[in-house]
PDB file of N, CA and C in Angstrom:
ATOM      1  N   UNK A   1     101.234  56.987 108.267  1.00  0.00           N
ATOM      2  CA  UNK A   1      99.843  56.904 107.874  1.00  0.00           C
ATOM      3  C   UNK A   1      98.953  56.879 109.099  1.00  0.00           C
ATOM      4  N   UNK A   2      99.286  56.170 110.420  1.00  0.00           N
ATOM      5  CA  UNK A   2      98.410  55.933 111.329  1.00  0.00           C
ATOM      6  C   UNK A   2      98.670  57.016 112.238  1.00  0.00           C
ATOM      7  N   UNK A   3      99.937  57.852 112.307  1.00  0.00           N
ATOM      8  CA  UNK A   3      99.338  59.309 112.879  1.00  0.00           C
ATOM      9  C   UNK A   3      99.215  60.241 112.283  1.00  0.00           C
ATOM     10  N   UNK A   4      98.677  60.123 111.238  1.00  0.00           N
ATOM     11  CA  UNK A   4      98.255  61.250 109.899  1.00  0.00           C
ATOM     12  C   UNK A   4      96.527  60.714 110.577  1.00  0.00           C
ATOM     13  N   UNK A   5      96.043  59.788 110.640  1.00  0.00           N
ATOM     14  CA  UNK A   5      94.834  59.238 110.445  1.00  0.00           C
ATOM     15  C   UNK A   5      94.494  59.874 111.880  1.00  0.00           C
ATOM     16  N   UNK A   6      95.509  59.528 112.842  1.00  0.00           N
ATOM     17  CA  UNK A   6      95.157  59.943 114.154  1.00  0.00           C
ATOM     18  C   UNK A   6      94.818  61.055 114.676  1.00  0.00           C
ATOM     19  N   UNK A   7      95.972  62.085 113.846  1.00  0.00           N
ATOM     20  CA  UNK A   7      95.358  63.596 113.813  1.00  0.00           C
ATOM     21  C   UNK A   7      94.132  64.304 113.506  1.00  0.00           C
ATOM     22  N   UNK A   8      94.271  63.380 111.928  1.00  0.00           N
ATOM     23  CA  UNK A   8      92.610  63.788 111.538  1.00  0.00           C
ATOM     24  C   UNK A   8      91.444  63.262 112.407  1.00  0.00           C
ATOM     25  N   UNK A   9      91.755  62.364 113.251  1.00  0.00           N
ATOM     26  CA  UNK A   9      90.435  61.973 114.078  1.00  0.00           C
ATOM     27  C   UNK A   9      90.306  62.795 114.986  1.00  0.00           C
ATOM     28  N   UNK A  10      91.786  63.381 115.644  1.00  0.00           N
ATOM     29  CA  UNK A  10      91.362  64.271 116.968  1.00  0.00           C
ATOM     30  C   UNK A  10      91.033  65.711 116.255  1.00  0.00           C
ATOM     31  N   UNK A  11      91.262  66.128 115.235  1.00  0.00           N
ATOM     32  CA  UNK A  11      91.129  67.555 115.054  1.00  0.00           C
ATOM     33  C   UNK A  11      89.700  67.391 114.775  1.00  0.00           C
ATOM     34  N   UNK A  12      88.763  66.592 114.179  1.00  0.00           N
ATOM     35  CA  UNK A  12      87.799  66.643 113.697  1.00  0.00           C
ATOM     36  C   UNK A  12      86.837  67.135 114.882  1.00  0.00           C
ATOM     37  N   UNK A  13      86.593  66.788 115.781  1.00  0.00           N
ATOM     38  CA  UNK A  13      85.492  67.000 117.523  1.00  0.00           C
ATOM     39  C   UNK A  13      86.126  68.304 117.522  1.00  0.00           C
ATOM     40  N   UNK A  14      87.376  68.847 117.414  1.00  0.00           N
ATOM     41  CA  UNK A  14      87.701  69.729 118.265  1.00  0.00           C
ATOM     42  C   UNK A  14      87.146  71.257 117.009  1.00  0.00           C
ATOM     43  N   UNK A  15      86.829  71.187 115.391  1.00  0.00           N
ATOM     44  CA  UNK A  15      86.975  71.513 114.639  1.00  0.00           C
ATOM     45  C   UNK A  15      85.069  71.665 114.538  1.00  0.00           C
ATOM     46  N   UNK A  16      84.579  70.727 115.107  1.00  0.00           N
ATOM     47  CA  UNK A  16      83.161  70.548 115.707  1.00  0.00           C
ATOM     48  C   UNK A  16      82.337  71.729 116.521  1.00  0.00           C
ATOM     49  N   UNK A  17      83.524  71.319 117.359  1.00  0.00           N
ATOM     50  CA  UNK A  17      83.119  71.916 118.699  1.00  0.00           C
ATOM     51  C   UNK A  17      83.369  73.616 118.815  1.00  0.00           C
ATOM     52  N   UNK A  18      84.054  73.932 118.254  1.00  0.00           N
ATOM     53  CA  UNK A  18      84.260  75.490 117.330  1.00  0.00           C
ATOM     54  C   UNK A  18      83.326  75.809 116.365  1.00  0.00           C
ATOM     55  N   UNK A  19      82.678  74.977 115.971  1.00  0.00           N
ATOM     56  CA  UNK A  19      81.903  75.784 115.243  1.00  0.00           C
ATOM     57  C   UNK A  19      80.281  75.866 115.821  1.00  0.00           C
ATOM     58  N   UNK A  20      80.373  75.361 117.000  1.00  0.00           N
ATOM     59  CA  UNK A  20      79.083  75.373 117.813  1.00  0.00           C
ATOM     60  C   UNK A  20      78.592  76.977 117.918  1.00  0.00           C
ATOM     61  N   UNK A  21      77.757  77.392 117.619  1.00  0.00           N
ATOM     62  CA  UNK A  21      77.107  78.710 118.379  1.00  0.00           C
ATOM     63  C   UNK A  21      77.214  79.830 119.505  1.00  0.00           C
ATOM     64  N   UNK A  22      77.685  80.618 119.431  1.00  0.00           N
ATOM     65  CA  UNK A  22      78.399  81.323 120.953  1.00  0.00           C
ATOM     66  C   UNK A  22      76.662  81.985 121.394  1.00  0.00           C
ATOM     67  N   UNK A  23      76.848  81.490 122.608  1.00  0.00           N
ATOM     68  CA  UNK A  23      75.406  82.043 123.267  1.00  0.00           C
ATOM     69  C   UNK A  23      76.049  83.715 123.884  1.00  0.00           C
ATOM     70  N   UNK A  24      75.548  84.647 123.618  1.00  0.00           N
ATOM     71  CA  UNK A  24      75.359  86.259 124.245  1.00  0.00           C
ATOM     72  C   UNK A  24      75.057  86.259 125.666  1.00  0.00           C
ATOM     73  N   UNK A  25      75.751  86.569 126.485  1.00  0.00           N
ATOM     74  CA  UNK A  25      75.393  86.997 127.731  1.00  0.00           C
ATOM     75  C   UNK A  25      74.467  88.006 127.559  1.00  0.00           C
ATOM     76  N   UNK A  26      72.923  88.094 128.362  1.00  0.00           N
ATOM     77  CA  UNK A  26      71.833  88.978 128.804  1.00  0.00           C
ATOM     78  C   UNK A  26      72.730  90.067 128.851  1.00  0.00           C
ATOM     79  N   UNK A  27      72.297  91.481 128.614  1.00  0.00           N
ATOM     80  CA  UNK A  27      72.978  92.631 128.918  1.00  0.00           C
ATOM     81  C   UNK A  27      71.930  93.200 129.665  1.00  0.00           C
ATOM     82  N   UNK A  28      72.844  94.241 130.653  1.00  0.00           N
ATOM     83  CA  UNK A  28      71.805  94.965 131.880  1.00  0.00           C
ATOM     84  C   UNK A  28      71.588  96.128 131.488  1.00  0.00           C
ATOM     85  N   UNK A  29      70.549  96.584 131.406  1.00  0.00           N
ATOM     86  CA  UNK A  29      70.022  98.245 131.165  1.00  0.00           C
ATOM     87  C   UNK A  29      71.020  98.883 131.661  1.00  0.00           C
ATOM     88  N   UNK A  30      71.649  99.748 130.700  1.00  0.00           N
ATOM     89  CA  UNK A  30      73.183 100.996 131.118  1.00  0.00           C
ATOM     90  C   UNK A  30      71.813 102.266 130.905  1.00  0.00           C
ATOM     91  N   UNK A  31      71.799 103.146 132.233  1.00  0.00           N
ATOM     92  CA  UNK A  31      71.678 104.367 132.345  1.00  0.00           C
ATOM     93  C   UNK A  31      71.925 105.544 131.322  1.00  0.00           C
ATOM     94  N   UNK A  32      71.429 106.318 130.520  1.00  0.00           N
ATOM     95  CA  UNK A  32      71.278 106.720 129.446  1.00  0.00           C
ATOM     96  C   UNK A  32      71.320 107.780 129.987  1.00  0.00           C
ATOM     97  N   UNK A  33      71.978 109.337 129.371  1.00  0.00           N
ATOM     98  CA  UNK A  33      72.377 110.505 130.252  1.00  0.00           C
ATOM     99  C   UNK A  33      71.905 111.361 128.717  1.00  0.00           C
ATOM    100  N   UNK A  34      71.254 112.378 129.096  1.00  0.00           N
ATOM    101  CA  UNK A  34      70.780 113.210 127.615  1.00  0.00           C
ATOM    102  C   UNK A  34      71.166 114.713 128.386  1.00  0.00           C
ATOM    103  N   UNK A  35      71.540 115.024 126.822  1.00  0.00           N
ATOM    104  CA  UNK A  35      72.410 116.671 126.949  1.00  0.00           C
ATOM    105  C   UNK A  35      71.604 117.616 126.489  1.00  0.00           C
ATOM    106  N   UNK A  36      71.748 118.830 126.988  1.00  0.00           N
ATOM    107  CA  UNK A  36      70.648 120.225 126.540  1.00  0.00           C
ATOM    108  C   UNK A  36      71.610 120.663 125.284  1.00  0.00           C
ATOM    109  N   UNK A  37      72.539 120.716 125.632  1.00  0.00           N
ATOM    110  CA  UNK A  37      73.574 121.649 124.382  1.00  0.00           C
ATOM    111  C   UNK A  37      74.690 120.928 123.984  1.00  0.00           C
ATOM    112  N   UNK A  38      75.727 120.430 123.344  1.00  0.00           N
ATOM    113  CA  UNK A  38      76.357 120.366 123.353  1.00  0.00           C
ATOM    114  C   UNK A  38      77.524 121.573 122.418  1.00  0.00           C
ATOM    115  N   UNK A  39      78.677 121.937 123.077  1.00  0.00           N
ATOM    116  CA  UNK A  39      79.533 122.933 122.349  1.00  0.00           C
ATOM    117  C   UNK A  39      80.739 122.418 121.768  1.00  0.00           C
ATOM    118  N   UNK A  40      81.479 122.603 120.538  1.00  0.00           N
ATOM    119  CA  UNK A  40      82.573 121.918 119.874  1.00  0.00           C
ATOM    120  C   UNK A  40      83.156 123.067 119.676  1.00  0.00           C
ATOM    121  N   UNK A  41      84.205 123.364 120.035  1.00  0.00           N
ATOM    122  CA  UNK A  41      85.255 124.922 119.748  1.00  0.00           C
ATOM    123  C   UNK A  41      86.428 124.396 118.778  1.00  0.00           C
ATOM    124  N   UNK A  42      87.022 125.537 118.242  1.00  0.00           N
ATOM    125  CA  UNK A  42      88.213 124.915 117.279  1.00  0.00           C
ATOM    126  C   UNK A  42      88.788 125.981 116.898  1.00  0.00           C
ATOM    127  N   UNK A  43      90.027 126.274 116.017  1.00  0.00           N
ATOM    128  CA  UNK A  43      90.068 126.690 115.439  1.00  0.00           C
ATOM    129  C   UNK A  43      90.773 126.395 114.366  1.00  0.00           C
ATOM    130  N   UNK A  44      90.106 127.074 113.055  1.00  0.00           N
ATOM    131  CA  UNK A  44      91.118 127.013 111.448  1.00  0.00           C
ATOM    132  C   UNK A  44      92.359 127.314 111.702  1.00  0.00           C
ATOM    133  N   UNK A  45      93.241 126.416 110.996  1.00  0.00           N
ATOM    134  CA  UNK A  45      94.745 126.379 111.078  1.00  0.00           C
ATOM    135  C   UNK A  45      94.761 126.010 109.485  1.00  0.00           C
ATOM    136  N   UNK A  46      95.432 127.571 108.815  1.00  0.00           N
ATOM    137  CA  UNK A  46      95.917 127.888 107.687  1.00  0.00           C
ATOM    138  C   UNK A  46      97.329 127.514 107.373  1.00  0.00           C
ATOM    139  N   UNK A  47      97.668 126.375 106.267  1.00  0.00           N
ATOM    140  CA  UNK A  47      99.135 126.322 106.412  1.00  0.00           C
ATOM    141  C   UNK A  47      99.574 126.657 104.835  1.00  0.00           C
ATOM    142  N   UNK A  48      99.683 127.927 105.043  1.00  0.00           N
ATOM    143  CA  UNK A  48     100.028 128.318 103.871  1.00  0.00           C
ATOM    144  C   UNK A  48     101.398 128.466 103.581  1.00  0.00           C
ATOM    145  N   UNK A  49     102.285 127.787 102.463  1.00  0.00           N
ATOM    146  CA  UNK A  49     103.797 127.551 102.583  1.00  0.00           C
ATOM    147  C   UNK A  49     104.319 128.435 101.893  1.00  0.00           C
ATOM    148  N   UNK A  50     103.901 128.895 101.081  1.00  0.00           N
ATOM    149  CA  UNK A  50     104.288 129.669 100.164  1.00  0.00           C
ATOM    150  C   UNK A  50     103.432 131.033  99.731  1.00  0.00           C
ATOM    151  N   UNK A  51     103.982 132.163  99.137  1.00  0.00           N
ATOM    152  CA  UNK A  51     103.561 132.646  98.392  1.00  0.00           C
ATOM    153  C   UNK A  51     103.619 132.660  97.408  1.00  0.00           C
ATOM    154  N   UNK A  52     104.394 131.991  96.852  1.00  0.00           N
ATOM    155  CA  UNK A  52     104.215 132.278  95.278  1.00  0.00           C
ATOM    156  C   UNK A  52     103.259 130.927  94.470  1.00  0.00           C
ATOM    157  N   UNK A  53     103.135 131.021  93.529  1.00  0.00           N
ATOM    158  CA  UNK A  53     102.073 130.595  92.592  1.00  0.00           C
ATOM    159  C   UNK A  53     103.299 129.032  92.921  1.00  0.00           C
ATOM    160  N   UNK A  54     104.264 128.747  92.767  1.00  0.00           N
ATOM    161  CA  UNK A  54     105.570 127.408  92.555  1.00  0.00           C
ATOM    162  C   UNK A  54     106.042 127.080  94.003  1.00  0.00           C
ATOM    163  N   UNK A  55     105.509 126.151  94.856  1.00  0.00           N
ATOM    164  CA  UNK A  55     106.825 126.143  95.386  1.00  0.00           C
ATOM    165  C   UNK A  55     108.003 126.124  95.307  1.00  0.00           C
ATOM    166  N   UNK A  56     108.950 126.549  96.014  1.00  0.00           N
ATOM    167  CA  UNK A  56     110.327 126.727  96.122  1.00  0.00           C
ATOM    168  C   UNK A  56     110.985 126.464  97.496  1.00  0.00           C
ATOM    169  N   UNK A  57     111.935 125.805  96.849  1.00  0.00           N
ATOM    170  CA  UNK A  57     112.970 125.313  97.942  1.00  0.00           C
ATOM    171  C   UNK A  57     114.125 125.972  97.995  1.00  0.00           C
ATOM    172  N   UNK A  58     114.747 126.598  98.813  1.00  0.00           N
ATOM    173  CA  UNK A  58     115.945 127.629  98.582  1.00  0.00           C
ATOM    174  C   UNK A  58     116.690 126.815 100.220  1.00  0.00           C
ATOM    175  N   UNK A  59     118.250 126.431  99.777  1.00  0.00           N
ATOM    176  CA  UNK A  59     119.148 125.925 100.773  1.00  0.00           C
ATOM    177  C   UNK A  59     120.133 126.598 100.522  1.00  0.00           C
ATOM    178  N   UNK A  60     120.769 127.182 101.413  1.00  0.00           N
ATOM    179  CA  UNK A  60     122.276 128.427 101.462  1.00  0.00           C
ATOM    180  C   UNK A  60     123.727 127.400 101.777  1.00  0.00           C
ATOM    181  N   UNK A  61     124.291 128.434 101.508  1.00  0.00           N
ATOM    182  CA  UNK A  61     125.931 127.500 101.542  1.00  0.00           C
ATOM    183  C   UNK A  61     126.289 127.486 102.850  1.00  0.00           C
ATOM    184  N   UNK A  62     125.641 128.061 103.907  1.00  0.00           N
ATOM    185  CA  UNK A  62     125.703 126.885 105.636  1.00  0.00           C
ATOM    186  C   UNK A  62     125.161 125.316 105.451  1.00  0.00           C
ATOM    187  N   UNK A  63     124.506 125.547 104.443  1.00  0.00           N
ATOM    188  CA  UNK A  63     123.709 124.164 104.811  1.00  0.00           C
ATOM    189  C   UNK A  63     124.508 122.991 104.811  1.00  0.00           C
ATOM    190  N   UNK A  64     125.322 123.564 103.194  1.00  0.00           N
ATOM    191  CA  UNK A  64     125.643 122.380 102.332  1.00  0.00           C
ATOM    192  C   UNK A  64     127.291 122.207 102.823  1.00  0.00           C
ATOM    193  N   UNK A  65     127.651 123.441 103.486  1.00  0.00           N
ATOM    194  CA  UNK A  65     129.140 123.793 104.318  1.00  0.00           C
ATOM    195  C   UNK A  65     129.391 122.097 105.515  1.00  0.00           C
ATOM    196  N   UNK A  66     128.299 121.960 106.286  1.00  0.00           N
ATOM    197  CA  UNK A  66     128.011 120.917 106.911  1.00  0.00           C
ATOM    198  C   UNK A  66     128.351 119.536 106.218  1.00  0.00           C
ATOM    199  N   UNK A  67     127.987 119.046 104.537  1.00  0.00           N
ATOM    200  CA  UNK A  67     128.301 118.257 103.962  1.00  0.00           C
ATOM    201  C   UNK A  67     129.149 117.907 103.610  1.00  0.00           C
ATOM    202  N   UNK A  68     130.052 118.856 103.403  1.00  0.00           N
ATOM    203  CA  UNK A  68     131.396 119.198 102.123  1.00  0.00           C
ATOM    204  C   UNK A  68     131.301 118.338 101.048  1.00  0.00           C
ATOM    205  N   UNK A  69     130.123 118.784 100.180  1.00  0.00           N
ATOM    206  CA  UNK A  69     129.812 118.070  99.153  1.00  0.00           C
ATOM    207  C   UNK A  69     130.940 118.295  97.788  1.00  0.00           C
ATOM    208  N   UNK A  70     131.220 117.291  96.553  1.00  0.00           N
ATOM    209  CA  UNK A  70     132.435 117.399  95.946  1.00  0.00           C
ATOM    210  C   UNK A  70     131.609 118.207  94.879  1.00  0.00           C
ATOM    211  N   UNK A  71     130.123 117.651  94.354  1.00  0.00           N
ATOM    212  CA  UNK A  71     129.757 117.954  93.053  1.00  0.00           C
ATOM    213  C   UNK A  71     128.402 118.785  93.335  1.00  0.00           C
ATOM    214  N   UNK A  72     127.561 118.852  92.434  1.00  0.00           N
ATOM    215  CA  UNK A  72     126.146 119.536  93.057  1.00  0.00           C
ATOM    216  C   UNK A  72     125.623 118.107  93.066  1.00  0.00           C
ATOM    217  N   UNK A  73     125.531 117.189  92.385  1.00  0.00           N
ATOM    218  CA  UNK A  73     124.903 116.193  92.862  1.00  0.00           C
ATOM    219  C   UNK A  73     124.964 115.680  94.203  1.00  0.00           C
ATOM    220  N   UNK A  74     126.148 115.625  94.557  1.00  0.00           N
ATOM    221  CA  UNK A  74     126.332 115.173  95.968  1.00  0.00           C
ATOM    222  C   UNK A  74     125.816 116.277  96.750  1.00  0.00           C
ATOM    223  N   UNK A  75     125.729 117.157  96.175  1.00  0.00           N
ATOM    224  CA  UNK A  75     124.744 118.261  97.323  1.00  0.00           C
ATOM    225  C   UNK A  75     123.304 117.813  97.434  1.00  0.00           C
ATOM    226  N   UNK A  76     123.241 117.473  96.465  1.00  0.00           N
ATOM    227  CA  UNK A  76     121.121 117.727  96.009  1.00  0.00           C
ATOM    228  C   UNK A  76     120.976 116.141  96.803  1.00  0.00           C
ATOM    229  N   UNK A  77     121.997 114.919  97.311  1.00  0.00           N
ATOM    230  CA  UNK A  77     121.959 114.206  97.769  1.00  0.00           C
ATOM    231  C   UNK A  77     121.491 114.223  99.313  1.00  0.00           C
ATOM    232  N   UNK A  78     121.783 115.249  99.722  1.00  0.00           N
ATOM    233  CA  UNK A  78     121.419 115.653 101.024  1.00  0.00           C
ATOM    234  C   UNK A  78     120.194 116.463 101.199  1.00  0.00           C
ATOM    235  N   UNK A  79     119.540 116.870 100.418  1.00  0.00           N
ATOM    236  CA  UNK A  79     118.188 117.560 100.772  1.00  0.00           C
ATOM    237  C   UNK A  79     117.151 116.590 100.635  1.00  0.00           C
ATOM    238  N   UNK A  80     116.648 116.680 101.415  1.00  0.00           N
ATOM    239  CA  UNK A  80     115.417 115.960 101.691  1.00  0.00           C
ATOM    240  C   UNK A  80     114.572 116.040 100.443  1.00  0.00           C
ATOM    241  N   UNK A  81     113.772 114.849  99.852  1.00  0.00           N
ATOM    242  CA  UNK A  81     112.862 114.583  99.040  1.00  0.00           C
ATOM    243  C   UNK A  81     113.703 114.534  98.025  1.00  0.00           C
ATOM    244  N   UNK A  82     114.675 114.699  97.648  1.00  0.00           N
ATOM    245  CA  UNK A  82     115.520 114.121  96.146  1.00  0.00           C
ATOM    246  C   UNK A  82     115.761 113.054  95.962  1.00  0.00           C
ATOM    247  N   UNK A  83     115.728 112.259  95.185  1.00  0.00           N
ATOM    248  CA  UNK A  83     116.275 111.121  94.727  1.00  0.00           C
ATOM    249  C   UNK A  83     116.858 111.335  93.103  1.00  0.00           C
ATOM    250  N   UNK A  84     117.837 110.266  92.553  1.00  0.00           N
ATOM    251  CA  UNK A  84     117.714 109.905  92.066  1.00  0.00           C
ATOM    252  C   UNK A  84     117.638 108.799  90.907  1.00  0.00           C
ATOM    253  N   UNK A  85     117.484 109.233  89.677  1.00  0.00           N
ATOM    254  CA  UNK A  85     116.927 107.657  88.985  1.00  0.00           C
ATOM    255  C   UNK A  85     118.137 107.037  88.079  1.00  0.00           C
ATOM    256  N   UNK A  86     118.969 107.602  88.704  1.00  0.00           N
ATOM    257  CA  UNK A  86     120.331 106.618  87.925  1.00  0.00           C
ATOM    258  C   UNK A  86     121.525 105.957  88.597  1.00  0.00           C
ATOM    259  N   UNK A  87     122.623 105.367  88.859  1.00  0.00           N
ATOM    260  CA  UNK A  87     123.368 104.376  89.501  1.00  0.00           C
ATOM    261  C   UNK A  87     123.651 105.279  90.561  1.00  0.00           C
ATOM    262  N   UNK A  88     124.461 105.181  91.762  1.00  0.00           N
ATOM    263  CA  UNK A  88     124.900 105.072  92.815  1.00  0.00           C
ATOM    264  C   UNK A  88     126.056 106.213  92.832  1.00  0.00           C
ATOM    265  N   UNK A  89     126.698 105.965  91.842  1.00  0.00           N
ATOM    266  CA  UNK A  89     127.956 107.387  91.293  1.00  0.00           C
ATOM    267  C   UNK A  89     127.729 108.446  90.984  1.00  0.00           C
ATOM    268  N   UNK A  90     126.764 107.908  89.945  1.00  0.00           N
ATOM    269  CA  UNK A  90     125.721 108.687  88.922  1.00  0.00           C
ATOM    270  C   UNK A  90     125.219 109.816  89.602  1.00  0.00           C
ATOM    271  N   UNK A  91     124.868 110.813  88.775  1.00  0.00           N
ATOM    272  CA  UNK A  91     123.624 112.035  89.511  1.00  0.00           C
ATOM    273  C   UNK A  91     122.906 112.723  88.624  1.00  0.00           C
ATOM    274  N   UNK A  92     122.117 112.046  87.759  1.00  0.00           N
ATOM    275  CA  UNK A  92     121.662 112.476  86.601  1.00  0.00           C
ATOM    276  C   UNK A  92     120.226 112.163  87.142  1.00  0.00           C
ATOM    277  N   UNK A  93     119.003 112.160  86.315  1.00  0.00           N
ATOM    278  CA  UNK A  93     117.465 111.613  86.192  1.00  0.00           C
ATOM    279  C   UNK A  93     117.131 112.625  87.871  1.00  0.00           C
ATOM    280  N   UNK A  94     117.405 113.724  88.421  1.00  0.00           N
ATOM    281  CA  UNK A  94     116.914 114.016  89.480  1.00  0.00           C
ATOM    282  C   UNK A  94     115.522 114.580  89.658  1.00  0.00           C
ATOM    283  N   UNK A  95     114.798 113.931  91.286  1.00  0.00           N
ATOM    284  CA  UNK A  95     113.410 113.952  91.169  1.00  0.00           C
ATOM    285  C   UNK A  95     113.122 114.604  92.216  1.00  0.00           C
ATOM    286  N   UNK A  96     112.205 115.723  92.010  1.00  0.00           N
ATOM    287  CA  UNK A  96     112.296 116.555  93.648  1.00  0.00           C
ATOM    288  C   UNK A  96     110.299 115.830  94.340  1.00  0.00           C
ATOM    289  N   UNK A  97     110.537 115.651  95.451  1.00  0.00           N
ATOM    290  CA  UNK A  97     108.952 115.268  95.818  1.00  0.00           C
ATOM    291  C   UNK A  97     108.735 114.093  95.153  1.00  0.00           C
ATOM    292  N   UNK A  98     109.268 112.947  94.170  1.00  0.00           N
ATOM    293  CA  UNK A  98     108.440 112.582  93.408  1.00  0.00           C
ATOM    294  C   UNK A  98     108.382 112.785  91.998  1.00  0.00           C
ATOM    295  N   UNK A  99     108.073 113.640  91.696  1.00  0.00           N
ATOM    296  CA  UNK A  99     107.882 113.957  90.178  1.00  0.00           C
ATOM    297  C   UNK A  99     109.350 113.981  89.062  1.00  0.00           C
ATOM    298  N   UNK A 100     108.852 113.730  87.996  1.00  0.00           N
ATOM    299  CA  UNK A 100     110.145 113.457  87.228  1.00  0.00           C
ATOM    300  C   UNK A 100     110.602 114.496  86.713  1.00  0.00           C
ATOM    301  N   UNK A 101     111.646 114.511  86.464  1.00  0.00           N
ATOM    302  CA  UNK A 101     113.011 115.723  86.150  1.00  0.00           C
ATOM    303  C   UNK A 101     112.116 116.220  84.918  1.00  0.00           C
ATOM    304  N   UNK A 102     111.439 116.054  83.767  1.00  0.00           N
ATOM    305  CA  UNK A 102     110.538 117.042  82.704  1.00  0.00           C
ATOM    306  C   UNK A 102     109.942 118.183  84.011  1.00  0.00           C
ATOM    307  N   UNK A 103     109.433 117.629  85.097  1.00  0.00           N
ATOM    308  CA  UNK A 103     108.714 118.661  86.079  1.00  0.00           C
ATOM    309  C   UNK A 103     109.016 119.498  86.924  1.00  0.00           C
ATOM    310  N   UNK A 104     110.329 119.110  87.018  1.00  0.00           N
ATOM    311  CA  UNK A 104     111.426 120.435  88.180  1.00  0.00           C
ATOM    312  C   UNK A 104     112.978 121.230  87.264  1.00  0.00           C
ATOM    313  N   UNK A 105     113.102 122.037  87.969  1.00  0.00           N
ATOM    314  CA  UNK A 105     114.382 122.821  87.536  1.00  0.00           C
ATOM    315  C   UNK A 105     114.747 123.254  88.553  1.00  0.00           C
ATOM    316  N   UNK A 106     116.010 123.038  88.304  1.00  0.00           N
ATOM    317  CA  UNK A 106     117.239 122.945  89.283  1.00  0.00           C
ATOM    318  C   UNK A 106     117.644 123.899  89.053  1.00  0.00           C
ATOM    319  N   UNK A 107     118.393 125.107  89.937  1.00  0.00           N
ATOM    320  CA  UNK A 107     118.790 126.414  89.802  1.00  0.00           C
ATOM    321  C   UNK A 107     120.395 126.325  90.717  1.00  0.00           C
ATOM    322  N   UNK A 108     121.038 126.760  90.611  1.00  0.00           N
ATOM    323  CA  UNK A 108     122.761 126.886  91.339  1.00  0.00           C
ATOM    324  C   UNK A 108     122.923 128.253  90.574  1.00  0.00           C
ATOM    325  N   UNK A 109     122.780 129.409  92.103  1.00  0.00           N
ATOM    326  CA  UNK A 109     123.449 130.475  91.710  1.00  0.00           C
ATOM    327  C   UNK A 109     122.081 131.350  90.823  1.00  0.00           C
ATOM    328  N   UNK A 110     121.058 130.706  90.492  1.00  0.00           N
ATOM    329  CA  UNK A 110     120.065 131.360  88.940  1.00  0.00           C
ATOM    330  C   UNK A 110     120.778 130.654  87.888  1.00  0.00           C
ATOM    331  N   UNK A 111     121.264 129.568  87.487  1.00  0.00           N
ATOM    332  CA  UNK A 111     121.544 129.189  86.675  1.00  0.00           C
ATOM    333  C   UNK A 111     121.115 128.087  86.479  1.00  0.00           C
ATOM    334  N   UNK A 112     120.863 127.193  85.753  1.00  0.00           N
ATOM    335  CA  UNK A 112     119.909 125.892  85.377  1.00  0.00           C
ATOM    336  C   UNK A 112     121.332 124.901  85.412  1.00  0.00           C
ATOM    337  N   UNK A 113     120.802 123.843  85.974  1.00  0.00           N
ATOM    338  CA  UNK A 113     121.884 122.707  86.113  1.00  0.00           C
ATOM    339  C   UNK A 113     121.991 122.495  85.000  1.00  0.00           C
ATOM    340  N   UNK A 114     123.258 121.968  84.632  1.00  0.00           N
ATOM    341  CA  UNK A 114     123.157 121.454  82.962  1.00  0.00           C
ATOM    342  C   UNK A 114     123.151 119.606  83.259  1.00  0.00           C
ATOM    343  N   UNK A 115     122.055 119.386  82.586  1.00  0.00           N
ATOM    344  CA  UNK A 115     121.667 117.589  82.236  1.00  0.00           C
ATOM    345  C   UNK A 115     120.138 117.684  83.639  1.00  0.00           C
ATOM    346  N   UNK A 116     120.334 118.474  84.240  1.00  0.00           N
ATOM    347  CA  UNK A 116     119.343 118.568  84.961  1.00  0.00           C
ATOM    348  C   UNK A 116     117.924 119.145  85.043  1.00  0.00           C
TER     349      UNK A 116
END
């Protein structure tokens, strides 16, 4: 109790004394420099990824040669931006970018994954 009491006595001045007013140091006239023209150059940088109306992602069998993947899931595991939304074994619910499997189709060969 008596250094609970003690604390609160010393924090109180010091809790004071912080909240006193900060005085501004005078500032000295800074030299002011004025421009006739100024010029900004640049140029447009078009990043256009695609042509077609869908993006598309197309990966060849070097890619996936590197993996030695067993299933296509375990392939689609290795491309960047896939996830997906079911257990660890699993390779079902797949999400390309984000968006949910109603919004992408999966192609092997031109053929539509089946459950995918």
């Amino acid at each position: 109790m008596k250094l609970g009491l003690l604390l609160g006595a010393a924090a109180a001045p010091l809790a004071l004394a912080m909240a006193a007013p900060a005085m501004a140091q005078d500032t000295q006239a800074v030299p002011t420099t004025s421009l006739d023209e100024v010029i900004v150059t640049g140029e447009p940088v078009m990043r256009n990824r695609t042509d077609d109306v869908v993006p598309t992602l197309s990966y060849d069998l070097e890619y996936f040669q590197r993996f030695e993947p067993l299933t296509a899931g375990d392939a689609l595991k290795r491309v960047p931006s896939v996830t997906f939304l079911s257990d660890v074994l699993e390779s079902d619910g797949v999400r390309l970018r984000g968006l949910d499997s109603a919004y992408t189709q999966i192609l092997i060969n031109g053929e539509r994954v089946p459950g995918a």
